[in-house]
PDB file of N, CA and C in Angstrom:
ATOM      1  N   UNK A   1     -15.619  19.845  20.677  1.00  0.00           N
ATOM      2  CA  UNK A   1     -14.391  20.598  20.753  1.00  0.00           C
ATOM      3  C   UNK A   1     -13.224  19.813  20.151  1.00  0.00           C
ATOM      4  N   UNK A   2     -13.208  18.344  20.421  1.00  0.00           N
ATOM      5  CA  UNK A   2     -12.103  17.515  19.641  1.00  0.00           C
ATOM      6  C   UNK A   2     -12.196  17.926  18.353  1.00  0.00           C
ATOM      7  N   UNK A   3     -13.354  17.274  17.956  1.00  0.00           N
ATOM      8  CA  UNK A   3     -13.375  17.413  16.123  1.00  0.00           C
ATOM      9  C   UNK A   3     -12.684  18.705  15.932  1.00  0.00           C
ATOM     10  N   UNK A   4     -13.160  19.504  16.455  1.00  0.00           N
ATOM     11  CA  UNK A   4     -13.169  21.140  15.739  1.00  0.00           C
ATOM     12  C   UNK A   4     -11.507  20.975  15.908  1.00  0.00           C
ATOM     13  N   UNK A   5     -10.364  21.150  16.750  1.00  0.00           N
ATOM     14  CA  UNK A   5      -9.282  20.969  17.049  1.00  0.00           C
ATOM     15  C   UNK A   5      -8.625  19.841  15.604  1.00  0.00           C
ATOM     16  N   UNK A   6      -9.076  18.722  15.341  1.00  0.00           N
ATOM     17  CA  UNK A   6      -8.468  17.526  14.808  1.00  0.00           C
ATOM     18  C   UNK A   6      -8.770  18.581  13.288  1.00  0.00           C
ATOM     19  N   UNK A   7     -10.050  18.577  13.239  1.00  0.00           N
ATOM     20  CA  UNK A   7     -10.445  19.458  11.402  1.00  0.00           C
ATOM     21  C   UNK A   7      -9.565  20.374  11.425  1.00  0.00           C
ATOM     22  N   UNK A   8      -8.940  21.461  12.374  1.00  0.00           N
ATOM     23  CA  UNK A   8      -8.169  22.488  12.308  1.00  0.00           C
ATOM     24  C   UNK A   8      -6.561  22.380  11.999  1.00  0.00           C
ATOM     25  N   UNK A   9      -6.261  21.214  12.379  1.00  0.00           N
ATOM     26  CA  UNK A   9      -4.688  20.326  12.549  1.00  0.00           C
ATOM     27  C   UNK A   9      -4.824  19.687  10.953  1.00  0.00           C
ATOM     28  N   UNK A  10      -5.992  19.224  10.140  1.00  0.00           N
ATOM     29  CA  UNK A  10      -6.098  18.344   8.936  1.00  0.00           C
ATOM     30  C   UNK A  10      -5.733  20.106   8.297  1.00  0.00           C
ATOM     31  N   UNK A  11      -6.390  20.843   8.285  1.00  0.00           N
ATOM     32  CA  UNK A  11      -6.860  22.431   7.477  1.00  0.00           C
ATOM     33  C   UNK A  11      -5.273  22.709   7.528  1.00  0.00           C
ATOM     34  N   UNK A  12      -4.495  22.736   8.590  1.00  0.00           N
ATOM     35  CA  UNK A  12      -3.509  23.140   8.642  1.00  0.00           C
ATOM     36  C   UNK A  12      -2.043  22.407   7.998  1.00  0.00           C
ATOM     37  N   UNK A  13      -2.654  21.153   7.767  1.00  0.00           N
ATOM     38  CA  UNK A  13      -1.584  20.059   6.893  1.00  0.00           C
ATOM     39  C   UNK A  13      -1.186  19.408   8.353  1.00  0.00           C
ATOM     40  N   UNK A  14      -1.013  19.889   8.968  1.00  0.00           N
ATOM     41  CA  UNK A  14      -0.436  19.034  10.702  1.00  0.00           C
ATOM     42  C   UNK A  14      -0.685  17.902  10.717  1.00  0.00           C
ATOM     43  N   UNK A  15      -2.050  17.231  10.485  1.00  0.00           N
ATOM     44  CA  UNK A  15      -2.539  15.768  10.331  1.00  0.00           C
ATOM     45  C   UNK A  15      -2.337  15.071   8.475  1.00  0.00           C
ATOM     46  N   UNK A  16      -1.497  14.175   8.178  1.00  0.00           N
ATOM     47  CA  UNK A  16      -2.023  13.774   7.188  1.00  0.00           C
ATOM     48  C   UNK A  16      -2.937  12.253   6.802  1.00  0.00           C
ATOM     49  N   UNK A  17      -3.174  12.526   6.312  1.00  0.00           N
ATOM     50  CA  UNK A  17      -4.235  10.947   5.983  1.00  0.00           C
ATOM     51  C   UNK A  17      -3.600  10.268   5.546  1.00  0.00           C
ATOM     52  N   UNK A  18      -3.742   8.895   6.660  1.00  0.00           N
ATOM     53  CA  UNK A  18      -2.580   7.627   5.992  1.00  0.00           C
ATOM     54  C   UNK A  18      -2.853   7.485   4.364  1.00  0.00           C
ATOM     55  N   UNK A  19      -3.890   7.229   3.771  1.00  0.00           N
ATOM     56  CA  UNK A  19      -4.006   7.031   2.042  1.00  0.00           C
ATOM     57  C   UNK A  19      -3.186   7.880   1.361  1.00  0.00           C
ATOM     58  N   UNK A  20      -3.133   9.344   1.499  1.00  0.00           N
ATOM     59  CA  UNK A  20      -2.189   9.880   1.167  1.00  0.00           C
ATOM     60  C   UNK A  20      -0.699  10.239   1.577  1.00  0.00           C
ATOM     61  N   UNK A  21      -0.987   9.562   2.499  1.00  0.00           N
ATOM     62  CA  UNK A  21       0.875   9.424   3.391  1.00  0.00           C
ATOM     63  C   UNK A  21       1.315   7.992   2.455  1.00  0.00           C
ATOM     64  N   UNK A  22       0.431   7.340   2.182  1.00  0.00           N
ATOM     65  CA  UNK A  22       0.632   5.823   1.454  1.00  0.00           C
ATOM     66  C   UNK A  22       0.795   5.607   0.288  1.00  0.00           C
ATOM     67  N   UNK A  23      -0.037   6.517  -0.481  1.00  0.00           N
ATOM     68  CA  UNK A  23       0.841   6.880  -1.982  1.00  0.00           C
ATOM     69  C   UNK A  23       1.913   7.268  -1.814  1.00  0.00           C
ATOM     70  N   UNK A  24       2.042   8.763  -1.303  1.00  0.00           N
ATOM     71  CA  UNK A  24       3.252   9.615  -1.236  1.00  0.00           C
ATOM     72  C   UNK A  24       4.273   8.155  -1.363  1.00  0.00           C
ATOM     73  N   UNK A  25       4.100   7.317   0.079  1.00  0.00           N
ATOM     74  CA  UNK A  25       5.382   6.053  -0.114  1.00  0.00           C
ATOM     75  C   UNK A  25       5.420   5.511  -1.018  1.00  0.00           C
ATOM     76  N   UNK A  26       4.368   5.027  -1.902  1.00  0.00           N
ATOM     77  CA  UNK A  26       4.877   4.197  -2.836  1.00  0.00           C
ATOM     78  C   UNK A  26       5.134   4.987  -3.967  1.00  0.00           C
ATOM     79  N   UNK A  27       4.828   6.077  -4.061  1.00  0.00           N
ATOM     80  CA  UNK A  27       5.307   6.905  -4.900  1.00  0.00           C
ATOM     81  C   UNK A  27       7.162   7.323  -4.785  1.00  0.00           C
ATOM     82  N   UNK A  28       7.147   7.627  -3.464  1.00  0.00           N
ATOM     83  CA  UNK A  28       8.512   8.002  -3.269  1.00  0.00           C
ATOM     84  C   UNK A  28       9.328   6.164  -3.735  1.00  0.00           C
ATOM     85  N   UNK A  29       9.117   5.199  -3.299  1.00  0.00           N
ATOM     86  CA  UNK A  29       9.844   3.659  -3.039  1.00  0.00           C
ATOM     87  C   UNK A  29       9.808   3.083  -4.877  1.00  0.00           C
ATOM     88  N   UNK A  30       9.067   3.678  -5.855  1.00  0.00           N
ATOM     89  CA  UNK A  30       8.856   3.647  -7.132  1.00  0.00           C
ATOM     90  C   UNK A  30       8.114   2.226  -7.163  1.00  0.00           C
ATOM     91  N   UNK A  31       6.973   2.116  -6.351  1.00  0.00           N
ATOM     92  CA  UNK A  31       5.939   1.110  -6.505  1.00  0.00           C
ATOM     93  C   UNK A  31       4.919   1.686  -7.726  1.00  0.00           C
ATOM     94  N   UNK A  32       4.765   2.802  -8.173  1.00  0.00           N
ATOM     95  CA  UNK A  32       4.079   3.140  -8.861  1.00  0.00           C
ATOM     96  C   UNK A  32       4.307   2.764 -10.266  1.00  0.00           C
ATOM     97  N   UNK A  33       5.691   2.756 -10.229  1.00  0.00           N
ATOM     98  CA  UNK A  33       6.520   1.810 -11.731  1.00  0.00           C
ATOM     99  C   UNK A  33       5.971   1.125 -12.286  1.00  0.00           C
ATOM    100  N   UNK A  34       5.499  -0.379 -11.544  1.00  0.00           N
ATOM    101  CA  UNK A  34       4.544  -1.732 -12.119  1.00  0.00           C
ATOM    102  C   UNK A  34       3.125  -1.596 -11.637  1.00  0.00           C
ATOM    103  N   UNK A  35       2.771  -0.766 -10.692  1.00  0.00           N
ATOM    104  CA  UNK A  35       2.063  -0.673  -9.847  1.00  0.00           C
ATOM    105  C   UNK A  35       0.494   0.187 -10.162  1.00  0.00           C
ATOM    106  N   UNK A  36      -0.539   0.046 -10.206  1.00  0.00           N
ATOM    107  CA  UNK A  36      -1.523   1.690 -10.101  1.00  0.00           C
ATOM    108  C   UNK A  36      -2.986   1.292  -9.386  1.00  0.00           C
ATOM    109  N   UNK A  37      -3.119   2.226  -8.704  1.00  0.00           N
ATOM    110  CA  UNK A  37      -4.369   2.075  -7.964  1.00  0.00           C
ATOM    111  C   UNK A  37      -5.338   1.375  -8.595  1.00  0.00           C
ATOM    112  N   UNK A  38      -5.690   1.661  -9.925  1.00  0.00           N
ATOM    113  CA  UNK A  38      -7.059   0.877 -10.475  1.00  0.00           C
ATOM    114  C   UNK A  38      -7.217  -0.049 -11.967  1.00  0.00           C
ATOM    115  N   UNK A  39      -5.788   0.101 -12.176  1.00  0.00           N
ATOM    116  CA  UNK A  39      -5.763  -0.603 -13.072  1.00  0.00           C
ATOM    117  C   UNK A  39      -4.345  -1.371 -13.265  1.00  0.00           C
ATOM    118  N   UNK A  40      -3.780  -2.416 -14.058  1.00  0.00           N
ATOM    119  CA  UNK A  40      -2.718  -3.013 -14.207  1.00  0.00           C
ATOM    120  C   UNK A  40      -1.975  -2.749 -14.979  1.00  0.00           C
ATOM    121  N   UNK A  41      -0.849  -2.556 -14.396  1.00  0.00           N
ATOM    122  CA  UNK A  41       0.374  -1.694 -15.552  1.00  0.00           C
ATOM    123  C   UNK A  41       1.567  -3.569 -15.649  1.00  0.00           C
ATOM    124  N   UNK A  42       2.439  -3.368 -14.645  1.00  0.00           N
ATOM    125  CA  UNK A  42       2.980  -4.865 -14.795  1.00  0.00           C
ATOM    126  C   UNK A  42       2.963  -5.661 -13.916  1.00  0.00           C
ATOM    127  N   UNK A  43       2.687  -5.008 -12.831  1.00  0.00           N
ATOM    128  CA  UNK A  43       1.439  -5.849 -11.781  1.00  0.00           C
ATOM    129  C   UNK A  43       0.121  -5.523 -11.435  1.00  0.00           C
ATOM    130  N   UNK A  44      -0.465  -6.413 -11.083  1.00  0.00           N
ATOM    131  CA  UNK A  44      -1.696  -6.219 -10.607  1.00  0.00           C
ATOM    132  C   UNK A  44      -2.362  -5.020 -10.116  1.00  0.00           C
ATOM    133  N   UNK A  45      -3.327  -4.166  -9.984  1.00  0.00           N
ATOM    134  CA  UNK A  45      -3.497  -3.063  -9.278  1.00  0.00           C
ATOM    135  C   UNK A  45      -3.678  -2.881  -8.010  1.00  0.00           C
ATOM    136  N   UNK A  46      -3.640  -2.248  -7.062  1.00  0.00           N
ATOM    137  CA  UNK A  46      -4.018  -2.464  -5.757  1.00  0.00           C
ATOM    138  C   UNK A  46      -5.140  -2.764  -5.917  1.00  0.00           C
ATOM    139  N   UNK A  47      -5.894  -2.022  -5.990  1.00  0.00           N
ATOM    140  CA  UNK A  47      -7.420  -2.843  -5.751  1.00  0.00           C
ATOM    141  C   UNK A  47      -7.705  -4.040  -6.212  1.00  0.00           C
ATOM    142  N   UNK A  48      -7.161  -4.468  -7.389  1.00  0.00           N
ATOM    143  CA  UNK A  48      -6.894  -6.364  -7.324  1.00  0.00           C
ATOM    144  C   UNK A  48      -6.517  -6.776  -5.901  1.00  0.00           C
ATOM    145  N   UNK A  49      -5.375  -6.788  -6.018  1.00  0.00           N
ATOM    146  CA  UNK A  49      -4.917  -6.800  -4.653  1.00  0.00           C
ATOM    147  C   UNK A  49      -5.376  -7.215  -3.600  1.00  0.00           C
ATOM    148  N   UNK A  50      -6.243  -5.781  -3.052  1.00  0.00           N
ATOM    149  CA  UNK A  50      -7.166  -6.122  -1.917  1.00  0.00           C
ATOM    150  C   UNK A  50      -8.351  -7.082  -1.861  1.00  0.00           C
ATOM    151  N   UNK A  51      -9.145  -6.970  -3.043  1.00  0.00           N
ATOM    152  CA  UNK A  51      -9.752  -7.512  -3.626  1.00  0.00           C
ATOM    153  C   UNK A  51      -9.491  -9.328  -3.281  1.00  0.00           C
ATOM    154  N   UNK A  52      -8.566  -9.236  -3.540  1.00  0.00           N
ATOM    155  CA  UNK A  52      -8.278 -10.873  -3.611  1.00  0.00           C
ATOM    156  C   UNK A  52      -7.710 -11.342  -2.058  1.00  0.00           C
ATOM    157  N   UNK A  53      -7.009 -10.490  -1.432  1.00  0.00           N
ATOM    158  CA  UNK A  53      -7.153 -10.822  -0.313  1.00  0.00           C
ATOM    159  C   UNK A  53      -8.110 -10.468   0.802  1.00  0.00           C
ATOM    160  N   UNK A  54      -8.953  -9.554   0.528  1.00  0.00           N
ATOM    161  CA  UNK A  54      -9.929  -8.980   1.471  1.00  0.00           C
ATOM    162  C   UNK A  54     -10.820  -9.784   2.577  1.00  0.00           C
ATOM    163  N   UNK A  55     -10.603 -11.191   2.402  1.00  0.00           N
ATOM    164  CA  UNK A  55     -11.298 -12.089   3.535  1.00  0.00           C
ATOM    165  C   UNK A  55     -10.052 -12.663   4.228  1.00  0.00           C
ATOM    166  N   UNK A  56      -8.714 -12.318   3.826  1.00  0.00           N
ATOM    167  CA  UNK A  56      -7.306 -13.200   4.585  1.00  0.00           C
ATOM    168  C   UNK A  56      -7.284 -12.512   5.621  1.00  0.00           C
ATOM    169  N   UNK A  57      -7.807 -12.909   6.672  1.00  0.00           N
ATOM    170  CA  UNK A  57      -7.010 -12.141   7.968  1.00  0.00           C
ATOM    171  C   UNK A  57      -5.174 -11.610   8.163  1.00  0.00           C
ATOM    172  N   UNK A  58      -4.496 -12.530   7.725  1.00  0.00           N
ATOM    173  CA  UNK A  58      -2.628 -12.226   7.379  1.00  0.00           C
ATOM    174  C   UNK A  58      -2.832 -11.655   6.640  1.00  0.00           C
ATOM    175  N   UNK A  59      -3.596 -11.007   5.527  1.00  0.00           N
ATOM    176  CA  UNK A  59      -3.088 -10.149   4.406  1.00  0.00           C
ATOM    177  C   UNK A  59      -1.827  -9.191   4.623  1.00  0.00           C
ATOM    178  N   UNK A  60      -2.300  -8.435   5.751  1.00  0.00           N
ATOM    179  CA  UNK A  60      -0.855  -7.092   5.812  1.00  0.00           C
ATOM    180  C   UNK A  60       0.142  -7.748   6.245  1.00  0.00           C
ATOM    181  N   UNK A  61       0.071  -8.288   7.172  1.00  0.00           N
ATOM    182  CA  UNK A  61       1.629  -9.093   7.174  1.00  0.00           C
ATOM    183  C   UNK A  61       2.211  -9.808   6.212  1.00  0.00           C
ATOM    184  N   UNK A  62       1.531 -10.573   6.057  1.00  0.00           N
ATOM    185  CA  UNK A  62       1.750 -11.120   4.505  1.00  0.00           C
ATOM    186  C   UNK A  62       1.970 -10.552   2.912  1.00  0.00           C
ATOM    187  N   UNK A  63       1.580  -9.392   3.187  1.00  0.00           N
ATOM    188  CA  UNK A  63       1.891  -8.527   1.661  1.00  0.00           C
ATOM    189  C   UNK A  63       3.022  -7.857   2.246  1.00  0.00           C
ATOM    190  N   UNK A  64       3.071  -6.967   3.570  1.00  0.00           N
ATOM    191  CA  UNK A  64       4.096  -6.433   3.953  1.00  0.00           C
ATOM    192  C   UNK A  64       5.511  -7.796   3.698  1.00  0.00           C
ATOM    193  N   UNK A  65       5.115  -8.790   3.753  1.00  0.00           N
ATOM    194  CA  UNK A  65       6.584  -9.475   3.363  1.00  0.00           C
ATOM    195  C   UNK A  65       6.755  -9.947   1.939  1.00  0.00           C
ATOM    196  N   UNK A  66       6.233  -9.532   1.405  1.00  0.00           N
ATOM    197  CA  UNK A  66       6.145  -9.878   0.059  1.00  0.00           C
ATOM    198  C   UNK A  66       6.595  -8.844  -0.431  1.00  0.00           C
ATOM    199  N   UNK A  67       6.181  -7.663  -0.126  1.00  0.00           N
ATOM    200  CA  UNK A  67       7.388  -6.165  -0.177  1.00  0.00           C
ATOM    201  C   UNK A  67       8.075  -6.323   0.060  1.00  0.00           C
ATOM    202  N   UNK A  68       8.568  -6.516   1.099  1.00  0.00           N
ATOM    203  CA  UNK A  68      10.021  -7.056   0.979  1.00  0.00           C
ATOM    204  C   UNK A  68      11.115  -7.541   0.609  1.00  0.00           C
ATOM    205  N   UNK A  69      10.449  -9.095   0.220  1.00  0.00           N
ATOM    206  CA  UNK A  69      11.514  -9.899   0.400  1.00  0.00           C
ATOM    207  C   UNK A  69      10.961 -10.498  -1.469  1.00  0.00           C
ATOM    208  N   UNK A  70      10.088  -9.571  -1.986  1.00  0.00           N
ATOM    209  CA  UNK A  70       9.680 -10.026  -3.700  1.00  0.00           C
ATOM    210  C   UNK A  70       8.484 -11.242  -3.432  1.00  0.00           C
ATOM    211  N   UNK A  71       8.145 -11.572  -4.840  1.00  0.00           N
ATOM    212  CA  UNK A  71       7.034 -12.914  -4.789  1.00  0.00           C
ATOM    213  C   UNK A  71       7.194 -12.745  -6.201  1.00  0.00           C
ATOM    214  N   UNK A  72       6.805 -14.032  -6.867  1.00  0.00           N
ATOM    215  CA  UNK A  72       6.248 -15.225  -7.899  1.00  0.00           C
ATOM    216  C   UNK A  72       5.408 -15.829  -7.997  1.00  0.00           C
ATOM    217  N   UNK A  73       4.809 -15.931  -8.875  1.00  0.00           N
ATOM    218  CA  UNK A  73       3.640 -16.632  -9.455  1.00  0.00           C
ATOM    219  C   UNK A  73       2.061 -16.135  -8.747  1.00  0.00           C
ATOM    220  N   UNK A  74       1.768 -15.177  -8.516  1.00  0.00           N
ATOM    221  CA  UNK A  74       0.603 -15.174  -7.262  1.00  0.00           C
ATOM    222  C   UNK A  74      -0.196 -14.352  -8.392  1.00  0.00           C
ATOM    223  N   UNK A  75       0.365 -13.364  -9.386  1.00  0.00           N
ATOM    224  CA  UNK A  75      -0.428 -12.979 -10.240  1.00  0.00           C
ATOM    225  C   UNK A  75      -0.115 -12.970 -11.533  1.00  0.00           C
ATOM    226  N   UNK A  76       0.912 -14.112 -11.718  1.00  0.00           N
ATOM    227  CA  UNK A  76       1.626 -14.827 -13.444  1.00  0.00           C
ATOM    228  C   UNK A  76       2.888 -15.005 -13.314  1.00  0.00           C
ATOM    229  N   UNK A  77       3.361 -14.660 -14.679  1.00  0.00           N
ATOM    230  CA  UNK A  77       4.788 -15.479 -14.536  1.00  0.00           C
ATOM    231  C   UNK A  77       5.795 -14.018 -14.205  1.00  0.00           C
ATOM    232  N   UNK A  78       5.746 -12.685 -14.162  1.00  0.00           N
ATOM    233  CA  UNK A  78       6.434 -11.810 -13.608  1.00  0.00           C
ATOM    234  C   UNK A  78       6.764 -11.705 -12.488  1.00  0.00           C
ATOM    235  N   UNK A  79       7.685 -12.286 -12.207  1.00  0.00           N
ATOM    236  CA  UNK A  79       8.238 -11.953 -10.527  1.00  0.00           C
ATOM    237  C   UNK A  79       7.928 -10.061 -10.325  1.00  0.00           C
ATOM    238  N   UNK A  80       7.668  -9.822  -8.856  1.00  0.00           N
ATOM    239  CA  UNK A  80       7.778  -8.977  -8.024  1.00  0.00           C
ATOM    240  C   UNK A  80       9.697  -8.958  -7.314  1.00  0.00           C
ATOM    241  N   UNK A  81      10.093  -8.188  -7.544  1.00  0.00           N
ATOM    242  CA  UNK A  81      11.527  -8.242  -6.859  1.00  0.00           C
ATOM    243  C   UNK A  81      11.310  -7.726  -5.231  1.00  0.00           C
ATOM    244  N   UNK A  82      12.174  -8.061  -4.589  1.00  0.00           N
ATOM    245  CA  UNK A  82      12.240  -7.501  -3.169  1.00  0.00           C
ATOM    246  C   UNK A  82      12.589  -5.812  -3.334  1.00  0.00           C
ATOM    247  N   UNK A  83      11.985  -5.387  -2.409  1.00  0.00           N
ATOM    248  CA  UNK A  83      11.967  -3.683  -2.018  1.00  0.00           C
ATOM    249  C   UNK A  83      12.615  -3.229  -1.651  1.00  0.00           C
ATOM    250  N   UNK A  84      13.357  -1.841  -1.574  1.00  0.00           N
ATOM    251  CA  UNK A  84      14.463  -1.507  -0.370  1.00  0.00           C
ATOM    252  C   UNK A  84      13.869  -0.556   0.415  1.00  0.00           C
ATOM    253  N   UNK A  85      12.973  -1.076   1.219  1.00  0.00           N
ATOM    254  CA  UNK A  85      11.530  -0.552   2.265  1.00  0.00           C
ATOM    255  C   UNK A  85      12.079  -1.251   3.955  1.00  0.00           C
ATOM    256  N   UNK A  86      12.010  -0.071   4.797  1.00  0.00           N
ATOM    257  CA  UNK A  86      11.957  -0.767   6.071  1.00  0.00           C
ATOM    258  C   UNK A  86      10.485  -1.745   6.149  1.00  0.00           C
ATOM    259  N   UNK A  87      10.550  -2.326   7.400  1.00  0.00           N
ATOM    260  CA  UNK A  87       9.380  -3.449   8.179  1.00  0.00           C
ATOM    261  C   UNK A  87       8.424  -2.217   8.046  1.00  0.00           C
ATOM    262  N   UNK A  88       8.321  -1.176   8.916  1.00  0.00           N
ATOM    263  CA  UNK A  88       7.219  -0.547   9.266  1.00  0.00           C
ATOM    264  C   UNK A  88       7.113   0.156   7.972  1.00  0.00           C
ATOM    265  N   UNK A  89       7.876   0.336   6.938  1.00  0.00           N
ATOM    266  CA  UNK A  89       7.185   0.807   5.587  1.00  0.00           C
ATOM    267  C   UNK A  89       6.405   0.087   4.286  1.00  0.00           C
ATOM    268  N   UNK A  90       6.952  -1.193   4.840  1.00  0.00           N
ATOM    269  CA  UNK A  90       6.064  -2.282   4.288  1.00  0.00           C
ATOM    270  C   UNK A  90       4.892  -2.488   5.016  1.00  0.00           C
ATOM    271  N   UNK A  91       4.648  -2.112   6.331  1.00  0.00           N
ATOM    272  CA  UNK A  91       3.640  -2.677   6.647  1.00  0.00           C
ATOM    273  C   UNK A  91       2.864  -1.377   6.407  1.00  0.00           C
ATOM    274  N   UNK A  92       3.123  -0.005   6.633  1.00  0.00           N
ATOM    275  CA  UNK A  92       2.553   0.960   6.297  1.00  0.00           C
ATOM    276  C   UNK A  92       1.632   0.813   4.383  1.00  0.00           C
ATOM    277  N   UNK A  93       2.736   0.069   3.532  1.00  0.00           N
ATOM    278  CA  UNK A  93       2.300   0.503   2.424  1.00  0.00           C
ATOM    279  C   UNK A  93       1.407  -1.010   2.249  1.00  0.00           C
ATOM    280  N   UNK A  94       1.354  -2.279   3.068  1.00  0.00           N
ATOM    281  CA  UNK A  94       0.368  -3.199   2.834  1.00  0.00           C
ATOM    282  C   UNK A  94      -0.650  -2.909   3.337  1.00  0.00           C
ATOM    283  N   UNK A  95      -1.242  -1.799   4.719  1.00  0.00           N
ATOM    284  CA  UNK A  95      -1.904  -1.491   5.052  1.00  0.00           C
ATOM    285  C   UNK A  95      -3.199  -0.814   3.825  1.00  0.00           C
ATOM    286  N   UNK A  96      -2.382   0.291   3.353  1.00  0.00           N
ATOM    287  CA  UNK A  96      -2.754   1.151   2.813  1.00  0.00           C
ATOM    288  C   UNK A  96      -3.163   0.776   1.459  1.00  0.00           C
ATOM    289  N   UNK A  97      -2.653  -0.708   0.688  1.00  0.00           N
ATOM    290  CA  UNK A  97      -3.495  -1.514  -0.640  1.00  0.00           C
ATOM    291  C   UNK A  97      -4.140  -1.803   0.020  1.00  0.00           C
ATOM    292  N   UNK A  98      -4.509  -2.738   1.508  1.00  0.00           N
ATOM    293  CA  UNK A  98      -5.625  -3.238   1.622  1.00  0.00           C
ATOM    294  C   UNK A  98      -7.072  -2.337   2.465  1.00  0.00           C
ATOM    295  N   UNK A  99      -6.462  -1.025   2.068  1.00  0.00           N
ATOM    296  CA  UNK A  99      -8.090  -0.056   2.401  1.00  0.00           C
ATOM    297  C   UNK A  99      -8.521   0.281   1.105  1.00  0.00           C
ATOM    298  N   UNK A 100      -7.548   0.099   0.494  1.00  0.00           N
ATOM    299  CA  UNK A 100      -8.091   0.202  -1.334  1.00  0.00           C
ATOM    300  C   UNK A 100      -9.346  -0.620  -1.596  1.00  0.00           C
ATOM    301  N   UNK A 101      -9.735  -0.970  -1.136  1.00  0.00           N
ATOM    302  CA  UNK A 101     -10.924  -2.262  -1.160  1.00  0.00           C
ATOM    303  C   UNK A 101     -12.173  -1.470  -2.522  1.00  0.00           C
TER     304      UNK A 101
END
């Protein structure tokens, strides 16, 4: 009876799926700019990404602050600039590179 209820709430748009609640953000925050799921535009792709951190236990916290607050040198000489993303939207959108796996 759950399922049937939860499938009916997804059918109805009521539920959305964090992956696509997680583009939508980085789509809306213009991460998609340098950014693309599977391949490298002027940064790395997510699935690099995950990829490379996928055994770090800190990864999401750690990428979530790197959204933030920018990074250097981790994938060349192009800085990443800092974001204008709340905490919980950084951590929402580090979550969501590292299921990119």
């Amino acid at each position: 009876m759950k399922s049937s209820v939860f499938f009916a709430l997804i059918a109805a748009g009521v539920v959305a799926t964090p992956a696509f609640a997680s583009l939508e953000l980085a789509q809306k925050k213009n991460c998609m700019a340098c950014h693309a799921i599977d391949k490298k535009v002027v940064g790395p792709s997510y699935k690099d990404v995950a990829a490379k951190f996928a055994k770090d236990k800190n990864a999401i916290p750690m990428l979530a602050e790197k959204i933030q607050k920018g990074s250097s040198g981790v994938w060349g000489p192009v800085p990443m600039p800092p974001n204008q993303v709340t905490a919980d939207e950084a951590k929402t959108l580090a979550t969501w590179v590292m299921s990119l796996k």
